[in-house]
PDB file of N, CA and C in Angstrom:
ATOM      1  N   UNK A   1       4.151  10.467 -19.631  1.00  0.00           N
ATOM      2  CA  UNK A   1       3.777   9.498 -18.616  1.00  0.00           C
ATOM      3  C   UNK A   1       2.981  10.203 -17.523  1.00  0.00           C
ATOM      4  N   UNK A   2       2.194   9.532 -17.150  1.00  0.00           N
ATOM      5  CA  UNK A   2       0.768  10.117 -16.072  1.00  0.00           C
ATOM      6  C   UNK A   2       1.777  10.138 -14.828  1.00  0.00           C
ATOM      7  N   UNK A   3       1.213  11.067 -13.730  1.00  0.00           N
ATOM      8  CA  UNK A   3       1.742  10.591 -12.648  1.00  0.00           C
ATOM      9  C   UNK A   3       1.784   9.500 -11.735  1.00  0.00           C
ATOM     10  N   UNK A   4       0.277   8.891 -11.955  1.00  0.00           N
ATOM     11  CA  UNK A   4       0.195   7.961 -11.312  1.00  0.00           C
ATOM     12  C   UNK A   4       1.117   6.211 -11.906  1.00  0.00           C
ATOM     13  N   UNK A   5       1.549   6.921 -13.332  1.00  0.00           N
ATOM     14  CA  UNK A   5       2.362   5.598 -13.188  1.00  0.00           C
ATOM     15  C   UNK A   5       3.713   5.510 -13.179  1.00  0.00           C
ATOM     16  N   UNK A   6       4.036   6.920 -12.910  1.00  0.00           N
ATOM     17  CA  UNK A   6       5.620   6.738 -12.627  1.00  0.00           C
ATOM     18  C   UNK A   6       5.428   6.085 -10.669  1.00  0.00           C
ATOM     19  N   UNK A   7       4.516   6.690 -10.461  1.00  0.00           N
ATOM     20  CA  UNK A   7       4.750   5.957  -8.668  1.00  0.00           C
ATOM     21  C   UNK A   7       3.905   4.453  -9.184  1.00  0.00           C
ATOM     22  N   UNK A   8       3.597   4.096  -9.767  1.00  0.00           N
ATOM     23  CA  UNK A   8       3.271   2.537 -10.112  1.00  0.00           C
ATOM     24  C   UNK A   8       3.761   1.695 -10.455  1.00  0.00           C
ATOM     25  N   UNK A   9       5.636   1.827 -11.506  1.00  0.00           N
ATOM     26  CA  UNK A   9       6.243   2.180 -12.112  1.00  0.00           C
ATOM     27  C   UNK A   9       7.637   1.564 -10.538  1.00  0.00           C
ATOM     28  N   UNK A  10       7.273   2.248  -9.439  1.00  0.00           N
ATOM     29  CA  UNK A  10       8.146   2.224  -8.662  1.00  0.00           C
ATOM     30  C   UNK A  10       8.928   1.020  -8.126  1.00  0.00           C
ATOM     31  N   UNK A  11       9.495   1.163  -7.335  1.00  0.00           N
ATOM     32  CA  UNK A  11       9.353  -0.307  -6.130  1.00  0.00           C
ATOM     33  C   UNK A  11       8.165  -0.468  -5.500  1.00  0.00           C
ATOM     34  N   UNK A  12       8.138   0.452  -4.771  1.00  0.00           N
ATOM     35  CA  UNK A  12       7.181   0.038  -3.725  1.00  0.00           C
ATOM     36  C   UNK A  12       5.523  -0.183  -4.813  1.00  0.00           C
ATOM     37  N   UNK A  13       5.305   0.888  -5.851  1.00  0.00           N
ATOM     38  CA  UNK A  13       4.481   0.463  -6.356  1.00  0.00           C
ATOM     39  C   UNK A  13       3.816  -1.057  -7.144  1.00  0.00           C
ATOM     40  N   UNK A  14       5.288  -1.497  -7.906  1.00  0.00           N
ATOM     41  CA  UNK A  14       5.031  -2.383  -8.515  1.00  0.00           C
ATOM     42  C   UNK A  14       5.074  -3.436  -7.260  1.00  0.00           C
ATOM     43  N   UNK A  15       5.661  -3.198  -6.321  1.00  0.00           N
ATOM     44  CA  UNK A  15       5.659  -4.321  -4.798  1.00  0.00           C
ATOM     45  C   UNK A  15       3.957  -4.138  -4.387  1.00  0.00           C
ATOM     46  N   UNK A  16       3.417  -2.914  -4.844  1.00  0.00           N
ATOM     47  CA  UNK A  16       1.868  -3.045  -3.637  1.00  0.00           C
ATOM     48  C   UNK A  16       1.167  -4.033  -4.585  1.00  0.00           C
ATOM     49  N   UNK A  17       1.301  -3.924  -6.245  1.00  0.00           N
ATOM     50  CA  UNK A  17       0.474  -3.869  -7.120  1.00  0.00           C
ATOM     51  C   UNK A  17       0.485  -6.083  -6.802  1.00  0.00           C
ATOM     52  N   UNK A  18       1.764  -6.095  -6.827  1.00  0.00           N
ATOM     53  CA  UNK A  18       2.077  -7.622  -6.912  1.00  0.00           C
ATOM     54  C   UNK A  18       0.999  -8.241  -5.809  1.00  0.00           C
ATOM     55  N   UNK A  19       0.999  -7.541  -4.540  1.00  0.00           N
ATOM     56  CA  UNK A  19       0.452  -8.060  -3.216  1.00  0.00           C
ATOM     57  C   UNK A  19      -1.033  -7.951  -3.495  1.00  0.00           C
ATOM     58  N   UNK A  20      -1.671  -7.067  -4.405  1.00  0.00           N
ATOM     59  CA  UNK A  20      -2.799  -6.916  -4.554  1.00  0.00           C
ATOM     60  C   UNK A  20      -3.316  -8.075  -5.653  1.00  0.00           C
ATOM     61  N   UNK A  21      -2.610  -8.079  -6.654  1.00  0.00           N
ATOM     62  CA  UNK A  21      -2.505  -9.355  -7.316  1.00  0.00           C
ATOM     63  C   UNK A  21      -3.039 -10.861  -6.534  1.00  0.00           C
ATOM     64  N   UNK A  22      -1.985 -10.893  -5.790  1.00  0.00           N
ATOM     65  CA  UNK A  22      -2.167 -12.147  -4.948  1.00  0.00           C
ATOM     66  C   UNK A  22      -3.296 -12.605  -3.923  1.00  0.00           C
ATOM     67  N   UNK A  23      -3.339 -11.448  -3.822  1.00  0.00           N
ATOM     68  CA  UNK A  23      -4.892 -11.378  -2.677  1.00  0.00           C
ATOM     69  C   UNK A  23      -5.968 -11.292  -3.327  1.00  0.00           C
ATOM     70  N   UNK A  24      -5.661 -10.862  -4.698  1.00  0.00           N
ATOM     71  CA  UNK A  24      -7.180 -11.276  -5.472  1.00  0.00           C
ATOM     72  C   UNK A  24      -7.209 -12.741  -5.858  1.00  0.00           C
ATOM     73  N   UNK A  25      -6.341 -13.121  -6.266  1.00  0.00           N
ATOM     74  CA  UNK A  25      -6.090 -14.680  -6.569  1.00  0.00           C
ATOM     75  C   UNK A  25      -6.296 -15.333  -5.927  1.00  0.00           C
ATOM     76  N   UNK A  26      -6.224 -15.276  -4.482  1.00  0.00           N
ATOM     77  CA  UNK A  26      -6.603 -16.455  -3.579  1.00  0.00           C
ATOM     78  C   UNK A  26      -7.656 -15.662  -2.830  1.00  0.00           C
ATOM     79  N   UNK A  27      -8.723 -15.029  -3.089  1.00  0.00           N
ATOM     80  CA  UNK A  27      -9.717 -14.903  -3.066  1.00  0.00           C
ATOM     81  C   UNK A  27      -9.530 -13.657  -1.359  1.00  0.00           C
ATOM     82  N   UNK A  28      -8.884 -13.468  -0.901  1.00  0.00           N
ATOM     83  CA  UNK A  28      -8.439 -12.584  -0.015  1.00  0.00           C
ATOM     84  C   UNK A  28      -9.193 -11.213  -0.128  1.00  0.00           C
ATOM     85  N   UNK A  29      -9.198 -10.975  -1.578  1.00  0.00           N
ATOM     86  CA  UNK A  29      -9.311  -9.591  -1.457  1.00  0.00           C
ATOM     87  C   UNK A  29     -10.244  -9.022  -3.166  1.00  0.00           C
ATOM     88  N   UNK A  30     -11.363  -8.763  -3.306  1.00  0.00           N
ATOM     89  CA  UNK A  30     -11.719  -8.312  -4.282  1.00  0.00           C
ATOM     90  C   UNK A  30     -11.603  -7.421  -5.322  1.00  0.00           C
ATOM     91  N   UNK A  31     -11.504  -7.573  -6.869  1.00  0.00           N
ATOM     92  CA  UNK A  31     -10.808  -6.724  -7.602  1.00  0.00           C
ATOM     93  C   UNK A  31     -10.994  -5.357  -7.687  1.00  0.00           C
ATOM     94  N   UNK A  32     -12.641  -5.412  -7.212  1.00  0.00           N
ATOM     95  CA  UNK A  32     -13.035  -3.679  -6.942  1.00  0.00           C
ATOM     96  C   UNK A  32     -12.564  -3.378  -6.150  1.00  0.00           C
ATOM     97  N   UNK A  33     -12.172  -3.641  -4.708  1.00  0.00           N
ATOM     98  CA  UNK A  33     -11.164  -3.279  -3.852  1.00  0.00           C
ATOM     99  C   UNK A  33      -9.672  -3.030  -4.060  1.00  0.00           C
ATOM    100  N   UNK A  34      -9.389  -4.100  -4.784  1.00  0.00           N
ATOM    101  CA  UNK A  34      -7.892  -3.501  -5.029  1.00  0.00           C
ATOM    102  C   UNK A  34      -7.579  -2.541  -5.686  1.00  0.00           C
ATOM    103  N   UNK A  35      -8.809  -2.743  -6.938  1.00  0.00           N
ATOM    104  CA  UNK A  35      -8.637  -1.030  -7.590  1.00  0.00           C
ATOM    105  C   UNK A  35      -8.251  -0.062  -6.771  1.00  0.00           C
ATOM    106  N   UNK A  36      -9.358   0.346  -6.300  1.00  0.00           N
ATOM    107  CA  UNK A  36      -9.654   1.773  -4.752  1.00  0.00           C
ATOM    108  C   UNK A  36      -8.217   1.653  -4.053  1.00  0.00           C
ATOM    109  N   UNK A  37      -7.863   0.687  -3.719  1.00  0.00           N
ATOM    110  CA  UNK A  37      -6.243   0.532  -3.292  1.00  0.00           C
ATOM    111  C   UNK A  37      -5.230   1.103  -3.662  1.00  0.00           C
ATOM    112  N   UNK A  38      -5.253   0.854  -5.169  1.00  0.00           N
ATOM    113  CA  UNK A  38      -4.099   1.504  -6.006  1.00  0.00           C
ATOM    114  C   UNK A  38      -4.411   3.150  -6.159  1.00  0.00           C
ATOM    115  N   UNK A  39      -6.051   3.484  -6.611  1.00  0.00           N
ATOM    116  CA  UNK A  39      -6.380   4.513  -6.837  1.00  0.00           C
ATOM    117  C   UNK A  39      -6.276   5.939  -5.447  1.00  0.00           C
ATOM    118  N   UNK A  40      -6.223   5.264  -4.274  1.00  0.00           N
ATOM    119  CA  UNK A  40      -5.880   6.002  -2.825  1.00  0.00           C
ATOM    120  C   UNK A  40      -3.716   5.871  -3.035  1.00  0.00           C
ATOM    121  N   UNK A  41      -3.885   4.763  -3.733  1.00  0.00           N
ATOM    122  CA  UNK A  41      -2.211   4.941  -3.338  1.00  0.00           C
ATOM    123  C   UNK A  41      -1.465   6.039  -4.648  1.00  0.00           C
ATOM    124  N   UNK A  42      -2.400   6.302  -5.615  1.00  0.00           N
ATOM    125  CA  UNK A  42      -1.902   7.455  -6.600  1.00  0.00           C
ATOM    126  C   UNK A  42      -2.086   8.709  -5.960  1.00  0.00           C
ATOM    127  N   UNK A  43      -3.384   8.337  -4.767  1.00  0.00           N
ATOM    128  CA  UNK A  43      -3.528  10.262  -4.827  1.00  0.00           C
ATOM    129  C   UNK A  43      -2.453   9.745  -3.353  1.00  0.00           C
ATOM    130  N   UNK A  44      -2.292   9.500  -2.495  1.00  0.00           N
ATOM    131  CA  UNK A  44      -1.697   9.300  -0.965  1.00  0.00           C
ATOM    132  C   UNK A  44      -0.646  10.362  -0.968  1.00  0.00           C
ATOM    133  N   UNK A  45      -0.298  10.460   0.347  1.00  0.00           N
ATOM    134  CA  UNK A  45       1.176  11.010   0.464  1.00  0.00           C
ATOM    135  C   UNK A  45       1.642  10.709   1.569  1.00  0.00           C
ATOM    136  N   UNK A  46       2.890   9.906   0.833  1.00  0.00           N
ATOM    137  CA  UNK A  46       3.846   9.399   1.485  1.00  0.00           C
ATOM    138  C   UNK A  46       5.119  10.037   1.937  1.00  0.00           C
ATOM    139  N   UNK A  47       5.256  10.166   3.107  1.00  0.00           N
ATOM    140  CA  UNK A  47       6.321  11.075   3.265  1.00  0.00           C
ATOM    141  C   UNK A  47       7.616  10.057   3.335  1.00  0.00           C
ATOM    142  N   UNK A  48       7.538   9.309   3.995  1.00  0.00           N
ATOM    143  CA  UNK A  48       9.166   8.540   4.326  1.00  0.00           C
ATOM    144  C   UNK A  48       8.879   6.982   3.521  1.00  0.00           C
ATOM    145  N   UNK A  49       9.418   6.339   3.050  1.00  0.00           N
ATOM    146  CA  UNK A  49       9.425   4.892   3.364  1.00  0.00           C
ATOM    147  C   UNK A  49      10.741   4.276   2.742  1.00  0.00           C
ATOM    148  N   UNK A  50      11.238   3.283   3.694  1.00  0.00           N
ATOM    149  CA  UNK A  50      12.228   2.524   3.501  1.00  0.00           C
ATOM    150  C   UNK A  50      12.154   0.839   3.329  1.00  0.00           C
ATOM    151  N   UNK A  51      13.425   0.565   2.609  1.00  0.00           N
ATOM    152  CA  UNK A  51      13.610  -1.015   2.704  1.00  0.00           C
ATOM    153  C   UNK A  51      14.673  -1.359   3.129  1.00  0.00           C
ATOM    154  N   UNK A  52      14.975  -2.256   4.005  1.00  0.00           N
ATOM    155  CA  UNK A  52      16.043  -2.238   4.551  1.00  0.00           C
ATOM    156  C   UNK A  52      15.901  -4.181   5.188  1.00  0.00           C
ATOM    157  N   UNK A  53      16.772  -5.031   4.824  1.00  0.00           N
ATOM    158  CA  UNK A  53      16.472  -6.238   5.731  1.00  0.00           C
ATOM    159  C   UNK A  53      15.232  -7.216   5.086  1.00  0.00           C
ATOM    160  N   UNK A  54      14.769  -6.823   4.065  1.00  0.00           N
ATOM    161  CA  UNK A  54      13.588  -7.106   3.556  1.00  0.00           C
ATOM    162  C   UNK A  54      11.983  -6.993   4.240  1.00  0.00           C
ATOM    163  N   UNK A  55      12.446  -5.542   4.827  1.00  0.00           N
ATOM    164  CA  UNK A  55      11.277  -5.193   5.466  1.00  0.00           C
ATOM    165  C   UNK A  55      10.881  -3.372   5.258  1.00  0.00           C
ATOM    166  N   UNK A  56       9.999  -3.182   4.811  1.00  0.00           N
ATOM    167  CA  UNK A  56       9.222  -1.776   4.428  1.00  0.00           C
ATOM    168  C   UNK A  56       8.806  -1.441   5.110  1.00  0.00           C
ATOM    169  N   UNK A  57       9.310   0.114   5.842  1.00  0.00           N
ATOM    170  CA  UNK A  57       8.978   0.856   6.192  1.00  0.00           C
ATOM    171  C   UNK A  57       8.299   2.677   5.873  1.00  0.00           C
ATOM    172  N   UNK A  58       7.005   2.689   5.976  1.00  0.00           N
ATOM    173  CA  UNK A  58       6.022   3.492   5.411  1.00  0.00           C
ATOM    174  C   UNK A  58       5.764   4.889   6.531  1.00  0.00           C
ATOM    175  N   UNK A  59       6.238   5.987   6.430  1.00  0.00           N
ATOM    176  CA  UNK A  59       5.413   6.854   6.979  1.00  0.00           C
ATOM    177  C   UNK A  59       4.569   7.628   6.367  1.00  0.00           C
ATOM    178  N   UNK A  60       3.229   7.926   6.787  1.00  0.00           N
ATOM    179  CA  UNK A  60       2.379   8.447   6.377  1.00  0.00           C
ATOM    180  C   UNK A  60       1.569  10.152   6.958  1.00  0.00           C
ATOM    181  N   UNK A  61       1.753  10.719   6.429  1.00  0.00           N
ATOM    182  CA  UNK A  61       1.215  11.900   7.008  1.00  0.00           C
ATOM    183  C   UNK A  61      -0.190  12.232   6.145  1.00  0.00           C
ATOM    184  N   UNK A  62      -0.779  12.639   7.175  1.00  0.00           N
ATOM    185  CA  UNK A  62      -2.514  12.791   7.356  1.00  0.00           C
ATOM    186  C   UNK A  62      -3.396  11.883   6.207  1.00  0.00           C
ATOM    187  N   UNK A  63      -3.182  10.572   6.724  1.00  0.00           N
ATOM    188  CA  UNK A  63      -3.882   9.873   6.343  1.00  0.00           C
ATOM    189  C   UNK A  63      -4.994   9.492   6.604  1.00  0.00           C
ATOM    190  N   UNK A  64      -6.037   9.029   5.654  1.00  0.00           N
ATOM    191  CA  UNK A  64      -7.298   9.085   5.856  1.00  0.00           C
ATOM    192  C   UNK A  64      -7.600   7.652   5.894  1.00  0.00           C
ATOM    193  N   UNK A  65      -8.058   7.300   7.195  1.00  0.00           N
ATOM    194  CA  UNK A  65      -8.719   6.170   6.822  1.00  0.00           C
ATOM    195  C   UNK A  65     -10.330   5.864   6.941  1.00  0.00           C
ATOM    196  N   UNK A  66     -10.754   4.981   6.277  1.00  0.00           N
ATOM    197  CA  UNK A  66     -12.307   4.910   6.053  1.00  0.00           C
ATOM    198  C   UNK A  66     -12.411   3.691   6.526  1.00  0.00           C
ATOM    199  N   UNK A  67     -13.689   3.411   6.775  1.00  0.00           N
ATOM    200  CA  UNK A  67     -14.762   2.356   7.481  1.00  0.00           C
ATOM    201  C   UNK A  67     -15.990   2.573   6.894  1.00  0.00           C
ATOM    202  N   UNK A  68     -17.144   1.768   6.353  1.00  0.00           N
ATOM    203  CA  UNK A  68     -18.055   1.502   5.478  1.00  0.00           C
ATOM    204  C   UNK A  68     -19.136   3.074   6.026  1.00  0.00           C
ATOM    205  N   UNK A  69     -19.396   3.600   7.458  1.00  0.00           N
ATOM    206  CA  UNK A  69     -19.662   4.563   7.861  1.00  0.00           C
ATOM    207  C   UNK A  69     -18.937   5.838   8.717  1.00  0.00           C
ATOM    208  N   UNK A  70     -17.697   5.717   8.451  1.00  0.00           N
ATOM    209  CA  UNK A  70     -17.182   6.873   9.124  1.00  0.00           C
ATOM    210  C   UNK A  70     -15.535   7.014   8.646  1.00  0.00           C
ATOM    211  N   UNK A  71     -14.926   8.160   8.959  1.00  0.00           N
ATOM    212  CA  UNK A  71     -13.717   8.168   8.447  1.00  0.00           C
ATOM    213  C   UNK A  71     -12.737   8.971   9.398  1.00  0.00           C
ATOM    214  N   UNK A  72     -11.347   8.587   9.266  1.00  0.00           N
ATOM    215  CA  UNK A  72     -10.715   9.465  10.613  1.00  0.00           C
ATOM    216  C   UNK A  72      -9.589   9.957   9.996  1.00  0.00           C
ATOM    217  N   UNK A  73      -8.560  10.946  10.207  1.00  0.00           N
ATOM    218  CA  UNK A  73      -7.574  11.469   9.614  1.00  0.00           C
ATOM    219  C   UNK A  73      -6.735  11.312  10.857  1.00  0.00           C
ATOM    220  N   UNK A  74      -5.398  10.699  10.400  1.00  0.00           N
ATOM    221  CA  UNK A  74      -4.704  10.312  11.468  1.00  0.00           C
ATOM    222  C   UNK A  74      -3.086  11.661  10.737  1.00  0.00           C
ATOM    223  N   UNK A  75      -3.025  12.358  11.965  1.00  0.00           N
ATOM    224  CA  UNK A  75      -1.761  13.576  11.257  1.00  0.00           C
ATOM    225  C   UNK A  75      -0.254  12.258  10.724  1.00  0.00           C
ATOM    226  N   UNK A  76       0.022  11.291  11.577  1.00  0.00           N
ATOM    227  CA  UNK A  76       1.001  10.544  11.030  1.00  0.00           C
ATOM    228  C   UNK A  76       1.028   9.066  11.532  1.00  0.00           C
ATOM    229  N   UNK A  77       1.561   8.064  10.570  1.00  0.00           N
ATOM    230  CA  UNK A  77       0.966   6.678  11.011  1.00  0.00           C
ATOM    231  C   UNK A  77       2.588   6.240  10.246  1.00  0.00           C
ATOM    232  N   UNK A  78       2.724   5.188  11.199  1.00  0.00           N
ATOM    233  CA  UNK A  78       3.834   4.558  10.510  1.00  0.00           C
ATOM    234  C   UNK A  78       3.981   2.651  10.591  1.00  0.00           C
ATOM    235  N   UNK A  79       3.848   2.248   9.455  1.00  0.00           N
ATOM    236  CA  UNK A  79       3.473   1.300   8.769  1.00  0.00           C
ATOM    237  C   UNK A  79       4.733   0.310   8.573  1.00  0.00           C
ATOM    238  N   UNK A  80       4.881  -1.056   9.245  1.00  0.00           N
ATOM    239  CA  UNK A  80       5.942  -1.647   9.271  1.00  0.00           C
ATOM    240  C   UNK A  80       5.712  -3.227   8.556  1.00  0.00           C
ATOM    241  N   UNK A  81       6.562  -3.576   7.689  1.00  0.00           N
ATOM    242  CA  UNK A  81       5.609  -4.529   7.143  1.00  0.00           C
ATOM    243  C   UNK A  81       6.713  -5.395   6.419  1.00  0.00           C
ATOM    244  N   UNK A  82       6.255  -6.911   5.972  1.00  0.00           N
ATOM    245  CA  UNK A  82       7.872  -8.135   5.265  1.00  0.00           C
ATOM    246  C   UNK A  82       7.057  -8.692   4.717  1.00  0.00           C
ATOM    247  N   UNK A  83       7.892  -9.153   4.226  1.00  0.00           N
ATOM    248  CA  UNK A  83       6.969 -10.505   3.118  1.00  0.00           C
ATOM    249  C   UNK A  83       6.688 -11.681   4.187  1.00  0.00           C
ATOM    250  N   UNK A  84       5.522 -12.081   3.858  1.00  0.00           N
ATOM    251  CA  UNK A  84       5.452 -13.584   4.808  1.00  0.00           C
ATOM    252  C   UNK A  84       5.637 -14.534   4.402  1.00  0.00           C
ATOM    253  N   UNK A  85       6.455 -14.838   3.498  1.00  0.00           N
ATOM    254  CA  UNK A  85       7.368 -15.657   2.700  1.00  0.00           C
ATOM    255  C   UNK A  85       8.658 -16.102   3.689  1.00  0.00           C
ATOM    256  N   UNK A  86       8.740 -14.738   4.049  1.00  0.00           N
ATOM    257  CA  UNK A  86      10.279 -15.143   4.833  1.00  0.00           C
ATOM    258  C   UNK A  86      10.039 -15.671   5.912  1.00  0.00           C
ATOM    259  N   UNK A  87       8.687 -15.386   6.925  1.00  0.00           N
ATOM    260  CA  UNK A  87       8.639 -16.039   7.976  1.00  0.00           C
ATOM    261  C   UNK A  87       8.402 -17.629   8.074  1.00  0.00           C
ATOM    262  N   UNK A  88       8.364 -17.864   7.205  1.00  0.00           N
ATOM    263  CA  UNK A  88       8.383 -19.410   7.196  1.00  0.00           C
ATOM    264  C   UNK A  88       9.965 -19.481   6.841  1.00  0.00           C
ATOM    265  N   UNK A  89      10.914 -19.049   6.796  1.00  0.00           N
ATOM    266  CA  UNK A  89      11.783 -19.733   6.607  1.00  0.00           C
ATOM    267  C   UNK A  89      12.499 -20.441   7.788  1.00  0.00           C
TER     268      UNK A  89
END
């Protein structure tokens, strides 16, 4: 098994893969994009992330983020995030 699909394979993976799914489906988000999505989330490194409450929590160390002309490396970012399913409840 590759590496990239035991972390695909995961929770959180098969959870990003679903969300990427959906956002291509309702037109949100394009399939060449979601590729690049998954393909940054094989090489990434993730140092912490939790679930707890039905809410994911992501820390990230030296992450790179890009913009169509420039790019910034942030040493740590931490990423808080739920389904918006639940907020309608």
């Amino acid at each position: 098994m590759a590496t990239f699909e035991l972390y695909r394979r995961s929770t959180i993976g098969m959870c990003l893969t679903e969300a990427l799914d959906e956002m291509v489906s309702n037109g949100t988000l394009s399939p060449e994009l979601a590729i690049q999505v998954l393909v940054q989330f094989d090489k990434g490194h993730l140092h912490t992330y939790r679930f707890c409450d039905n809410v994911w929590t992501f820390i990230l160390q030296d992450a790179l983020f890009k913009k169509e002309d420039s790019q910034e490396t942030v040493g740590r970012v931490k990423i808080v995030a739920c389904d918006s399913k639940l907020l309608l409840q």
